[in-house]
Protein backbone atom coordinates (compact mmCIF):
# COMPACT_ATOMS: atom_id res chain seq x y z
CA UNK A 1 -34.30 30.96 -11.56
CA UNK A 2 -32.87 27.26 -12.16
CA UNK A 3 -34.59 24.59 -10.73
CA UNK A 4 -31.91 21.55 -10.58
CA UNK A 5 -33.56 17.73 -11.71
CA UNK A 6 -32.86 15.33 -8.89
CA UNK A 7 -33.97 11.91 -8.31
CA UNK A 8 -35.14 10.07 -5.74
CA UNK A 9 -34.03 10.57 -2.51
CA UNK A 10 -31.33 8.53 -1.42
CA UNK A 11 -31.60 6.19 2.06
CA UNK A 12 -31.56 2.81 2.90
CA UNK A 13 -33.69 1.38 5.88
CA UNK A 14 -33.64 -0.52 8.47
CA UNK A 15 -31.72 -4.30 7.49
CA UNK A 16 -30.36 -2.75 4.19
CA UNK A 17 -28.83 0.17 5.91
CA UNK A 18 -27.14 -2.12 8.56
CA UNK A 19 -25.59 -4.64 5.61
CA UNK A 20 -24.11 -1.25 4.02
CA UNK A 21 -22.84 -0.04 7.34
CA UNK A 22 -21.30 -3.48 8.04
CA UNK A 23 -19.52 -3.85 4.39
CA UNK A 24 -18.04 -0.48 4.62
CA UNK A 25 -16.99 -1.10 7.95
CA UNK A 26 -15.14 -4.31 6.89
CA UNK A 27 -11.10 -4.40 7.74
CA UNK A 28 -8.58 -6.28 5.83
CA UNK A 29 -6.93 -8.76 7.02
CA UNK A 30 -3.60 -7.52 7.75
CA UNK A 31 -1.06 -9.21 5.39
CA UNK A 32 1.67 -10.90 7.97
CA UNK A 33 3.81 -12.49 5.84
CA UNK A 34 7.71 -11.94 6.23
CA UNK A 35 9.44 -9.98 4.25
CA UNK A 36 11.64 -11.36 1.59
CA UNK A 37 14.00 -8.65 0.05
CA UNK A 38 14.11 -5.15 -0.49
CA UNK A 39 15.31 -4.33 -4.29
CA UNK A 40 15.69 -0.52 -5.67
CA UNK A 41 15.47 -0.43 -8.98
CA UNK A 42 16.43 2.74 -11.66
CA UNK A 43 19.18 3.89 -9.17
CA UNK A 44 21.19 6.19 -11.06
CA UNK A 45 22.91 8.45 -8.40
CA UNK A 46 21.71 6.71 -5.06
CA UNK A 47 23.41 3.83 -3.64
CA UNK A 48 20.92 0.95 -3.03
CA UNK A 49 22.28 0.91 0.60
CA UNK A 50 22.19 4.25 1.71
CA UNK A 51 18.38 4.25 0.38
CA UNK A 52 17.63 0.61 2.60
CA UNK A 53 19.59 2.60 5.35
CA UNK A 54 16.87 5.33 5.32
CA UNK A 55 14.12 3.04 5.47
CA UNK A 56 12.49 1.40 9.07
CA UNK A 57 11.01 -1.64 6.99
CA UNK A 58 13.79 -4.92 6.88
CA UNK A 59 13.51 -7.79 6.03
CA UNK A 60 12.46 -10.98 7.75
CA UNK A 61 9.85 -7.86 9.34
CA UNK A 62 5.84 -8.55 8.39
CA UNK A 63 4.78 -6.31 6.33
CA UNK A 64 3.47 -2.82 7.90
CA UNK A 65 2.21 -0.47 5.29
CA UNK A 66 1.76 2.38 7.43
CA UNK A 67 6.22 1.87 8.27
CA UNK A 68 6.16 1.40 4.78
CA UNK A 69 4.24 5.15 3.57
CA UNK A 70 6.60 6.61 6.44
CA UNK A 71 10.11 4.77 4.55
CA UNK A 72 8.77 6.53 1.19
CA UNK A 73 8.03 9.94 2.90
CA UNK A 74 11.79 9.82 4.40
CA UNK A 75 13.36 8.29 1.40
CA UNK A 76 11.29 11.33 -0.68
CA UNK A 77 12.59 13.54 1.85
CA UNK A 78 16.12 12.77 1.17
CA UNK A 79 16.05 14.85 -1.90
CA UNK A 80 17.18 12.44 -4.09
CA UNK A 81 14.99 11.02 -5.52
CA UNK A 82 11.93 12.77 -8.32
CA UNK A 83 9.45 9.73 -7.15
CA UNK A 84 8.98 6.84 -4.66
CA UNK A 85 7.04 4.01 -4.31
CA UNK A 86 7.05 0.44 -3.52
CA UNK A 87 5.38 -2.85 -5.02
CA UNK A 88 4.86 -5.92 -2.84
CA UNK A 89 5.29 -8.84 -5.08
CA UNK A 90 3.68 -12.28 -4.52
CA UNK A 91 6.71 -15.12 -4.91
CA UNK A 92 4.03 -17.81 -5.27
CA UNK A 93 2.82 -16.48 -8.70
CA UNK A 94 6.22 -16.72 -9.70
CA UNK A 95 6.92 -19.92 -11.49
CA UNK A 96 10.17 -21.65 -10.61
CA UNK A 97 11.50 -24.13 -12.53
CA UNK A 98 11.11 -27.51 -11.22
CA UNK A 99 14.47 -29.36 -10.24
């Protein structure tokens, strides 16, 4: 017979319980902002408009990520593509020349 090691018991009580509850409970904001462009990159066989046909998300839209998993599950779906994804950038941590 084994006999398995364990340690102590794990729980949390009373106050310390309710500040993990609340923490994991915490939503993110949801990010609002407009959306800029849509850019494809790597194309080799698709044209960039066909694939933005495809997709629900536009731009001048706030950003949705649950539209945005369902444009990557339809794009996938296509059968053109090996692998999608998508990357929101940040335009303020882009430096820009000043004028």
């Amino acid at each position: 017979m084994t006999t398995r090691r364990t340690g102590a018991p794990l729980r949390a009580g009373g106050a310390s319980f309710a500040a993990l509850r609340a923490r994991q409970l915490l939503v993110a904001a949801a990010d609002t902002r407009p959306i800029d462009e849509i850019r494809f990159t790597n194309l080799q066989r698709v044209n960039a408009k066909e694939a933005q046909a495809v997709m629900e998300t536009k731009p001048g839209e706030p950003i949705d990520p649950k539209v945005l998993d369902a444009d990557m599950r339809r794009l996938y779906g296509t059968g053109d593509f090996e692998h999608v994804n998508y990357r929101i950038a940040d335009r303020c941590a882009i430096r820009r020349p000043a004028s």
